[in-house]
N, C-alpha and C. Protein backbone atom coordinates (compact mmCIF):
# COMPACT_ATOMS: atom_id res chain seq x y z
N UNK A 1 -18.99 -19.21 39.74
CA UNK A 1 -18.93 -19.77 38.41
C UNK A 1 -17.78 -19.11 37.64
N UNK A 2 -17.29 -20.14 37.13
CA UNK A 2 -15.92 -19.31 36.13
C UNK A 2 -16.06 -18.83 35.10
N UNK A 3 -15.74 -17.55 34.59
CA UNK A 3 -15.79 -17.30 33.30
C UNK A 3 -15.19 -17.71 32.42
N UNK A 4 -15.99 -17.86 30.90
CA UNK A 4 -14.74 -18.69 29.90
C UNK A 4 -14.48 -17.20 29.24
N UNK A 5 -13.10 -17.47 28.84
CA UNK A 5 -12.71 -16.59 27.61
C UNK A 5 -12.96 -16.77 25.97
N UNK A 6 -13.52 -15.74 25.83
CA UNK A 6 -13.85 -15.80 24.51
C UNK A 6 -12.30 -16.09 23.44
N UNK A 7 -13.00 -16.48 22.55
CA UNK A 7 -11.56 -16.93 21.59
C UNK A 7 -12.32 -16.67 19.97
N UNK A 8 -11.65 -15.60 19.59
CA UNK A 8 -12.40 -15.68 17.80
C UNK A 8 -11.52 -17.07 17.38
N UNK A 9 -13.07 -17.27 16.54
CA UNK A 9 -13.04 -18.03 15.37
C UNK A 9 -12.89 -17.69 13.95
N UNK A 10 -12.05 -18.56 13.31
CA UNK A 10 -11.31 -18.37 11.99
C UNK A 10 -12.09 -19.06 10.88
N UNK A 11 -12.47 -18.51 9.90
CA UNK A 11 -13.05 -19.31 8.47
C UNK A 11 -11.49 -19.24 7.92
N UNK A 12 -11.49 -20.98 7.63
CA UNK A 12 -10.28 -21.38 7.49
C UNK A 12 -10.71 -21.56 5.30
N UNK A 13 -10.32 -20.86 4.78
CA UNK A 13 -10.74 -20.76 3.54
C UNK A 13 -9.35 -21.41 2.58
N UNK A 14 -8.14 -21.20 3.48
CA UNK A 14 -7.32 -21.60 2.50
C UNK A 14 -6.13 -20.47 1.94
N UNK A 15 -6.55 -19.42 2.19
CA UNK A 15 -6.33 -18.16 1.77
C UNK A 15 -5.07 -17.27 3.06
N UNK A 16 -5.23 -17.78 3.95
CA UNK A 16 -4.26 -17.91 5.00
C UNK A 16 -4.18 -18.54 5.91
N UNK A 17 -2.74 -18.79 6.55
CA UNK A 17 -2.55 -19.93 7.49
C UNK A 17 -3.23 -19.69 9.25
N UNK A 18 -3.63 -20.72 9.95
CA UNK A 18 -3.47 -20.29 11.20
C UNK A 18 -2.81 -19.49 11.72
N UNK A 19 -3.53 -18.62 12.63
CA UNK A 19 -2.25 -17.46 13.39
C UNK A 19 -1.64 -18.14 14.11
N UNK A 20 -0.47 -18.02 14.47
CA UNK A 20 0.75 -18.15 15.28
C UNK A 20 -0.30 -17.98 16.63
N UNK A 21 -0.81 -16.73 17.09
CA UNK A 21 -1.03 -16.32 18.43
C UNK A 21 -2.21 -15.17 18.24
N UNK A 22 -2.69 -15.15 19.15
CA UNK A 22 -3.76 -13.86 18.99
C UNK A 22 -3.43 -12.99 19.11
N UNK A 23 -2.31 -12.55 18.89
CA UNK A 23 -1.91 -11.17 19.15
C UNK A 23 -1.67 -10.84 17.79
N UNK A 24 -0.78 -11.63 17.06
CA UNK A 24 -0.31 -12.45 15.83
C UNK A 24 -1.76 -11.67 14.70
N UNK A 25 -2.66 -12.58 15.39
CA UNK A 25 -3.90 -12.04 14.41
C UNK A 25 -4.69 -10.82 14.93
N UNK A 26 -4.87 -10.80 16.04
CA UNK A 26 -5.41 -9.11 15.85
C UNK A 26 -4.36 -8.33 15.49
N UNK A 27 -2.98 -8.46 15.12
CA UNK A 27 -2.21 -7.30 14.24
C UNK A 27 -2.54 -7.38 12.99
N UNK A 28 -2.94 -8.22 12.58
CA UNK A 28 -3.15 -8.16 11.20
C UNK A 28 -4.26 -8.38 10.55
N UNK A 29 -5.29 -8.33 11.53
CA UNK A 29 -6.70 -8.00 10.92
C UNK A 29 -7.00 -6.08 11.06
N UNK A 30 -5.81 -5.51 11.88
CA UNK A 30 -5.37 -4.79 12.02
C UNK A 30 -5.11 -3.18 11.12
N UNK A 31 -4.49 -4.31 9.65
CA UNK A 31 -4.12 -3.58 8.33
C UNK A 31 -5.10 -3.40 7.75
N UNK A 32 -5.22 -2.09 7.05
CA UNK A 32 -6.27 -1.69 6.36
C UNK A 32 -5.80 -1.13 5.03
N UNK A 33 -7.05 -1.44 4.08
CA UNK A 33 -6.87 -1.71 2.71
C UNK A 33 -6.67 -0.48 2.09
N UNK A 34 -7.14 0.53 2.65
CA UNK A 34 -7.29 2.43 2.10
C UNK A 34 -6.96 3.26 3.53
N UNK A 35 -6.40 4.39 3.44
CA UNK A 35 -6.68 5.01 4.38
C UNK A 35 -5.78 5.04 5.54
N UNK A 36 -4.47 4.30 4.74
CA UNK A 36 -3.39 4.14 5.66
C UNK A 36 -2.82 5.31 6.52
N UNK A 37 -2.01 4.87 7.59
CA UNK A 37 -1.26 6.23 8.34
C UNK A 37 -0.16 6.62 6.99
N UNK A 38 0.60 6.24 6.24
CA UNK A 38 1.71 6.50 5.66
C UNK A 38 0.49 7.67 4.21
N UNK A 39 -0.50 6.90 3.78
CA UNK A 39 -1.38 7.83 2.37
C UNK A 39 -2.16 8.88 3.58
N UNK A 40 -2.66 8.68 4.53
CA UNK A 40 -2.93 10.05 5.33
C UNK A 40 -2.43 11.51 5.59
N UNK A 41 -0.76 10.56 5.86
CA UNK A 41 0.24 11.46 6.41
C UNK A 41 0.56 12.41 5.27
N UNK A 42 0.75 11.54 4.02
CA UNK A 42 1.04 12.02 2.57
C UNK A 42 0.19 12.94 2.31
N UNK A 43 -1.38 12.81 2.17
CA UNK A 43 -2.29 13.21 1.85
C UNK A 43 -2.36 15.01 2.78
N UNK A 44 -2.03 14.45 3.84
CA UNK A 44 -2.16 16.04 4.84
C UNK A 44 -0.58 16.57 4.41
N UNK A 45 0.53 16.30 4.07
CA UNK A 45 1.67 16.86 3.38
C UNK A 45 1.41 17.66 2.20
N UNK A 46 0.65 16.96 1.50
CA UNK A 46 0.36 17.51 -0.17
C UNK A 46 -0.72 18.83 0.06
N UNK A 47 -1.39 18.25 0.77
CA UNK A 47 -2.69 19.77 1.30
C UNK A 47 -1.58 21.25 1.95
N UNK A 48 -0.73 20.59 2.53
CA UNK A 48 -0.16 21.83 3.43
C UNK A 48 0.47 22.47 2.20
N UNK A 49 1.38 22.18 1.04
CA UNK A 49 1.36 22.21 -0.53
C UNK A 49 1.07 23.08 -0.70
N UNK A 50 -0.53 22.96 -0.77
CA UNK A 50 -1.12 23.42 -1.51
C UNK A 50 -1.74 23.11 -2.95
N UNK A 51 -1.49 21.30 -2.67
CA UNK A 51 -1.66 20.59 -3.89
C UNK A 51 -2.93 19.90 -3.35
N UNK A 52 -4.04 20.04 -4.66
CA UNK A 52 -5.17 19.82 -4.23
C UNK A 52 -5.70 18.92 -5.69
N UNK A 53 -6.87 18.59 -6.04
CA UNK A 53 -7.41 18.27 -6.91
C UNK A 53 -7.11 16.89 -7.43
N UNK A 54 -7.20 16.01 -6.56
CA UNK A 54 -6.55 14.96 -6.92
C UNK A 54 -7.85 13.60 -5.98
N UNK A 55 -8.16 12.26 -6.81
CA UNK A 55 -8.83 11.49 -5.90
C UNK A 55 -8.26 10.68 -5.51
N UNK A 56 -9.12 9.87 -4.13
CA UNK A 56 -8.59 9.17 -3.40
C UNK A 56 -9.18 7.44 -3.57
N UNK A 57 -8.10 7.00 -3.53
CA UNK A 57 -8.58 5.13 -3.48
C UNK A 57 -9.73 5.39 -5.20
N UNK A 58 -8.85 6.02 -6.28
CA UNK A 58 -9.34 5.91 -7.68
C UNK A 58 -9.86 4.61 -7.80
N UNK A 59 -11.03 3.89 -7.92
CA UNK A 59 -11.58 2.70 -7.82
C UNK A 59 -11.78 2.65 -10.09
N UNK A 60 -11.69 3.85 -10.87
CA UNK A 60 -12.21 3.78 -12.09
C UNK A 60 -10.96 3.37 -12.91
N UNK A 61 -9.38 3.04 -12.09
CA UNK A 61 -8.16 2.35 -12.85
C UNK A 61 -7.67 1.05 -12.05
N UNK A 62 -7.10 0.54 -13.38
CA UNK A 62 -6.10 -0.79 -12.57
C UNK A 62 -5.53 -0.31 -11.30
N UNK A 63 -5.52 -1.15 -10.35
CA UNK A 63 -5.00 -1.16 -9.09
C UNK A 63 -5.43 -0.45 -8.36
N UNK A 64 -6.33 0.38 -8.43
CA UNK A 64 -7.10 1.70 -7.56
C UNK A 64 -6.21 2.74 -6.95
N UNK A 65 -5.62 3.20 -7.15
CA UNK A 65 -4.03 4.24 -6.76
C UNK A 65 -4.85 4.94 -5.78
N UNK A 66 -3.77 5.04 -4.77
CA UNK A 66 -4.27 5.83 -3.62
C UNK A 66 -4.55 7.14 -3.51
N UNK A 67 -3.80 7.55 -5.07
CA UNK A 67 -4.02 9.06 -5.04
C UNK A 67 -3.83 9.05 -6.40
N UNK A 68 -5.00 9.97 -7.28
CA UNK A 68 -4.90 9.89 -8.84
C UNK A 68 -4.89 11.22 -9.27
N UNK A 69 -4.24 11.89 -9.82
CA UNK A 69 -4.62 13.48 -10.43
C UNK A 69 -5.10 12.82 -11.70
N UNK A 70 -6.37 12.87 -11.64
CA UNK A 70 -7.19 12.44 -13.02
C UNK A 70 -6.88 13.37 -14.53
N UNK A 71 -6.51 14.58 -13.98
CA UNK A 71 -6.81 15.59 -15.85
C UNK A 71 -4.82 15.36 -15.87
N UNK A 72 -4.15 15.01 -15.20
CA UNK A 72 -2.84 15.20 -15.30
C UNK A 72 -2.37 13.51 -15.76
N UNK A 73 -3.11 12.72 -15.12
CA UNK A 73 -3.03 11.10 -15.83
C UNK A 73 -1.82 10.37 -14.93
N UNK A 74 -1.94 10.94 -13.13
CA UNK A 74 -0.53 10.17 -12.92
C UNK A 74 -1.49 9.53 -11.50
N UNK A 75 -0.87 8.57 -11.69
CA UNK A 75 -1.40 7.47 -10.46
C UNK A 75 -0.75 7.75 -9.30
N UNK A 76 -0.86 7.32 -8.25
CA UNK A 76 0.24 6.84 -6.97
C UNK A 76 -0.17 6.05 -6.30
N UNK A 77 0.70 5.43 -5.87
CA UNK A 77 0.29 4.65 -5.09
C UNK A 77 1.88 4.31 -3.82
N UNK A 78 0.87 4.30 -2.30
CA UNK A 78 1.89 4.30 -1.28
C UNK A 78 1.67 3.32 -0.96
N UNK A 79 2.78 2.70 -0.70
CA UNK A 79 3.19 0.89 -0.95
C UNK A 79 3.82 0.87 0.38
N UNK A 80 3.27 -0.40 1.46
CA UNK A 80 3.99 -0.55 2.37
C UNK A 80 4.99 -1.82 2.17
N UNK A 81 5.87 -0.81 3.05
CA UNK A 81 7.23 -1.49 2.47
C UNK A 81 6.88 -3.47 2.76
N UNK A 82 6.29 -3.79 4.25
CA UNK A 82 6.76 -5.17 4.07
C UNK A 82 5.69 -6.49 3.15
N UNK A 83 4.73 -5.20 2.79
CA UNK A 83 3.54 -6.12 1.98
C UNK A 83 3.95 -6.36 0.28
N UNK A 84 4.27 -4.95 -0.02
CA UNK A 84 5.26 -5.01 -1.35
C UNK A 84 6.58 -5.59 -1.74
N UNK A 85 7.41 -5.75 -0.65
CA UNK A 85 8.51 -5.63 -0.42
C UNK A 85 9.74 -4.81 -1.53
N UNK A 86 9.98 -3.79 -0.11
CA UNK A 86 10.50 -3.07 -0.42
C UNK A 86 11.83 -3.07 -1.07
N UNK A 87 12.97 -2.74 -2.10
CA UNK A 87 13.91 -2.58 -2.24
C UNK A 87 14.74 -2.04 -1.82
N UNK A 88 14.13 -0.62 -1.07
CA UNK A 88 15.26 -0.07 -0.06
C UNK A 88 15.36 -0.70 1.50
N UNK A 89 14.19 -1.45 1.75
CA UNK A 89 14.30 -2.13 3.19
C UNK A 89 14.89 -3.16 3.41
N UNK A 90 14.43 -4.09 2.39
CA UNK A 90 15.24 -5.49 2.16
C UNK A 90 14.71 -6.07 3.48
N UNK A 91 13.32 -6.32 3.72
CA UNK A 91 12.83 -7.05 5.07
C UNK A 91 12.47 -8.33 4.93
N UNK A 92 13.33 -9.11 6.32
CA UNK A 92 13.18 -10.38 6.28
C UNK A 92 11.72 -11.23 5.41
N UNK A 93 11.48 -12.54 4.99
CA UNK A 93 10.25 -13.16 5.25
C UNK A 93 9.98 -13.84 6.38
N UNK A 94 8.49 -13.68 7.06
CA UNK A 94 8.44 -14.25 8.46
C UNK A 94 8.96 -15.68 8.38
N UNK A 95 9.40 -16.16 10.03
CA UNK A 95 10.03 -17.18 9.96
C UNK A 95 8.83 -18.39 9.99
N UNK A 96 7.49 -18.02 10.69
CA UNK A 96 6.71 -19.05 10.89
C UNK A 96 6.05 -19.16 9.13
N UNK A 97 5.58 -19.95 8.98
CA UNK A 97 4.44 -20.15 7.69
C UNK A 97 5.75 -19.51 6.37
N UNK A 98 6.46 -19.69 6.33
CA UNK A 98 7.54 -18.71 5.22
C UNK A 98 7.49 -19.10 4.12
N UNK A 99 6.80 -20.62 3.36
CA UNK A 99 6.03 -20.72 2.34
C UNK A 99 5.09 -19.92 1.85
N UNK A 100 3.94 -19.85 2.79
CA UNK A 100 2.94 -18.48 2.54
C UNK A 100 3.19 -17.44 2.29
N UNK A 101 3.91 -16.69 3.30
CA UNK A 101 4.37 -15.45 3.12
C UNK A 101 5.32 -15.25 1.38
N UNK A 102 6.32 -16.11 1.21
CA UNK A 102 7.26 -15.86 0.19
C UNK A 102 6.14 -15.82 -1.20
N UNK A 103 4.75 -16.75 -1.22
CA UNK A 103 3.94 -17.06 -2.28
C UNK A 103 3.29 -15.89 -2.32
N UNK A 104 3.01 -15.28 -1.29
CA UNK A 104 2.21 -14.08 -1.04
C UNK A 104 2.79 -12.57 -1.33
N UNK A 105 3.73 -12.81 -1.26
CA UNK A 105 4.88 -11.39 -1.68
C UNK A 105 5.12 -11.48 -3.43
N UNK A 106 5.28 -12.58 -3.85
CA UNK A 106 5.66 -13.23 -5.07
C UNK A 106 4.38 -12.48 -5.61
N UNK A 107 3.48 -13.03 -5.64
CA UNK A 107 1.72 -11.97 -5.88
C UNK A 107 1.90 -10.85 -5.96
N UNK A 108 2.05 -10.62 -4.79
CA UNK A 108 1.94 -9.27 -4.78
C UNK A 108 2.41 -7.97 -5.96
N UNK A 109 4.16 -8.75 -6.17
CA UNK A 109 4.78 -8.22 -6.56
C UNK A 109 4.37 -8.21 -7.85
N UNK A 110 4.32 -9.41 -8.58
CA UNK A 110 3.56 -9.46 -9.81
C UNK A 110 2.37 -8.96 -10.40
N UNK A 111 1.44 -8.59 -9.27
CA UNK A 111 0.62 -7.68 -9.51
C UNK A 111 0.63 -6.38 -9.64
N UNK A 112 1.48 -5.55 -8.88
CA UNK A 112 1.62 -4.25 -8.77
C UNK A 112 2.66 -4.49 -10.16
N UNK A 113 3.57 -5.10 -10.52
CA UNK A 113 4.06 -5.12 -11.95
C UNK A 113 3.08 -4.88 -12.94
N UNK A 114 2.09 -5.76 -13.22
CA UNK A 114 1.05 -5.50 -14.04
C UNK A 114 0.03 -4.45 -14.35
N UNK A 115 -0.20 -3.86 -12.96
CA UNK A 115 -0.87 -3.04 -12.97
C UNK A 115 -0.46 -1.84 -13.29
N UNK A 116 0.99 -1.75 -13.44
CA UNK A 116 2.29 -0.58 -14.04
C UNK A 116 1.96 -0.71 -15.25
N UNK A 117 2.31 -1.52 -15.72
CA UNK A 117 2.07 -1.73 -17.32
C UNK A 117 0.18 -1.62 -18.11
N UNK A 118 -0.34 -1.80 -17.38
CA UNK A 118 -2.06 -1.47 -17.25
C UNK A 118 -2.01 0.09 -17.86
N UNK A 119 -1.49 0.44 -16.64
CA UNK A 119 -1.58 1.95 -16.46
C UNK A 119 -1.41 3.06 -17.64
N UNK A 120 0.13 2.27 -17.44
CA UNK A 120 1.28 2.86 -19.08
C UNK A 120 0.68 3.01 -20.57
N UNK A 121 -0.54 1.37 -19.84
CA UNK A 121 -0.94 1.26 -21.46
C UNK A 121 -2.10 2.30 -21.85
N UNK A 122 -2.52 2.80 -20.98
CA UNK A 122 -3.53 3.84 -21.13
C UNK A 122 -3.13 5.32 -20.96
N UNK A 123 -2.11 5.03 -21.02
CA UNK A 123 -2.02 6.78 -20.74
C UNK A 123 -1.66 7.23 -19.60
N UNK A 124 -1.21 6.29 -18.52
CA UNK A 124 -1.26 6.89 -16.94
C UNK A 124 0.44 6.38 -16.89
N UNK A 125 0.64 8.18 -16.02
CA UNK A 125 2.34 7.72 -15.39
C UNK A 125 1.61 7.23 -14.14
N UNK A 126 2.03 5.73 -13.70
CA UNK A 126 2.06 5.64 -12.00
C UNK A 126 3.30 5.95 -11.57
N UNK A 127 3.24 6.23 -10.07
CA UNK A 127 4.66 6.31 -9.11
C UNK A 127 4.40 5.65 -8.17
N UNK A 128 4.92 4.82 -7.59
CA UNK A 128 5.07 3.82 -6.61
C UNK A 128 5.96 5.04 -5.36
N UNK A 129 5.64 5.18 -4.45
CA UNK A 129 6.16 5.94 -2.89
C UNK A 129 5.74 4.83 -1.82
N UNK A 130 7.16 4.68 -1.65
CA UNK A 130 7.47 3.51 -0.71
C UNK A 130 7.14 4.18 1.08
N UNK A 131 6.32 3.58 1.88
CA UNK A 131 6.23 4.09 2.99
C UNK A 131 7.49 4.36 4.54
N UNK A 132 8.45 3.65 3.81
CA UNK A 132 10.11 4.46 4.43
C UNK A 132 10.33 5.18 3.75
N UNK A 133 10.14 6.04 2.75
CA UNK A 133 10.63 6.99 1.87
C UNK A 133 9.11 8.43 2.22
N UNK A 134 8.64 8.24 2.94
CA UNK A 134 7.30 9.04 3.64
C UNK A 134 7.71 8.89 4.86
N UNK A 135 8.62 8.06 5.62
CA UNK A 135 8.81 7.78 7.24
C UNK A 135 10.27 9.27 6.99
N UNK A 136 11.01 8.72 6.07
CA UNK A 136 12.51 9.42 6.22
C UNK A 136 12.21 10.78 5.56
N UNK A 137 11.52 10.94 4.50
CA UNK A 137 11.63 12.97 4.04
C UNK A 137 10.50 12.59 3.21
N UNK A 138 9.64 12.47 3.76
CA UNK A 138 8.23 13.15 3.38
C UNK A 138 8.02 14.29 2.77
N UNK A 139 8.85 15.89 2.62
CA UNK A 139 8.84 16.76 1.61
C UNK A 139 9.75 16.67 -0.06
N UNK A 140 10.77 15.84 0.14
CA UNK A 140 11.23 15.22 -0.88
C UNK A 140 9.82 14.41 -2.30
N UNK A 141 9.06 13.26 -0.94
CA UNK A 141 7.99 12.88 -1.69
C UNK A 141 7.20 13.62 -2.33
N UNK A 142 6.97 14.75 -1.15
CA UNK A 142 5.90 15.99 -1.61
C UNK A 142 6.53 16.27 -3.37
N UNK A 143 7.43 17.09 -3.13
CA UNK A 143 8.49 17.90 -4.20
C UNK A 143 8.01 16.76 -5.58
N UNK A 144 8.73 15.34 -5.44
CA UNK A 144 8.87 14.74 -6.49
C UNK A 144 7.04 14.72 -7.23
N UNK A 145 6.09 14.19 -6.20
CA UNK A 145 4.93 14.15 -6.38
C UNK A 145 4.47 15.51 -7.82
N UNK A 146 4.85 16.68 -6.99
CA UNK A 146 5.19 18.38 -7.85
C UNK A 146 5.32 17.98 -9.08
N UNK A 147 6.70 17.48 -8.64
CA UNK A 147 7.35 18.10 -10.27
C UNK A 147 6.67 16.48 -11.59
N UNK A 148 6.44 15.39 -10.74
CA UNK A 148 5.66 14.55 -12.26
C UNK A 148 4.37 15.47 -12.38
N UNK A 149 3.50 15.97 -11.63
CA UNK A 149 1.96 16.41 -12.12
C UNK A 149 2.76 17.27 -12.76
N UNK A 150 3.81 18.55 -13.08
CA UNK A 150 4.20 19.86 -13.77
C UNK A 150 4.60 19.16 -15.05
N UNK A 151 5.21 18.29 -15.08
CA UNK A 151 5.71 17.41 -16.15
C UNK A 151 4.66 16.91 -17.40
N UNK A 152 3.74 16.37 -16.55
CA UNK A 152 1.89 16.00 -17.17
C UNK A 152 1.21 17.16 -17.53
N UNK A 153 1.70 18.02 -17.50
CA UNK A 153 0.59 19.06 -17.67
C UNK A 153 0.46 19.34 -19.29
């Protein structure tokens, strides 16, 4: 008797297009919302520091910053470069579905705009740390990270 291959099924909601390929979609069911390699990597940089006291995936501000020094009032947040799109990467939009994607970046972008100005309006410096700028000198990030909390104080 032959075996069949299993094949996931998609709740087609509207919200994204068919995958291209299954490979296509297990990469990108893949991405995860907190807890990234680039805010990990950061996160174990800032400890070696010696910079401590700070929460993670702040759920109590606009945009939930991946990293908040609450008594100092500065947000962060590590932004991957091709979901945000980056300014120093300048990365293509995919070629398949490139309606979606361009509508979806467009969002994006407008949101993390807003949520700057959210922030501002309450009292919070955010910093946006782009995840090629954590790939290329990760102690630079550290340093700058430093000197806004010394600045807040």
């Amino acid at each position: 008797m032959k075996k069949r291959r299993r094949t996931k099924s998609f709740i087609r909601d509207g919200r994204c297009p068919i995958p291209v390929s299954e490979s296509t979609s297990v990469c990108m069911r893949s991405n995860k919302g907190k807890d990234t390699g680039p805010e990990v990597k950061l996160r174990k940089k800032l400890r070696e520091n010696g910079i401590y006291g700070y929460r993670v995936s702040y759920g109590k501000l606009p945009g939930r910053p991946d990293i908040a020094f609450v008594r100092k009032k500065v947000a962060i947040f590590v932004n991957g470069c091709f979901w945000h799109r980056c300014p120093l990467c300048n990365l293509p939009v995919p070629k398949s579905h490139s309606d979606f994607w361009q509508n979806k970046f467009e969002k994006n972008i407008k949101r993390d705009a807003e949520v700057k100005k959210e922030l501002e309006a309450i009292g919070w410096t955010p910093l946006v740390i782009w995840e090629c700028q954590i790939k290329r000198d990760i102690q630079m990030v550290v340093d700058m990270i430093i000197n806004l909390v010394k600045e807040n104080e």
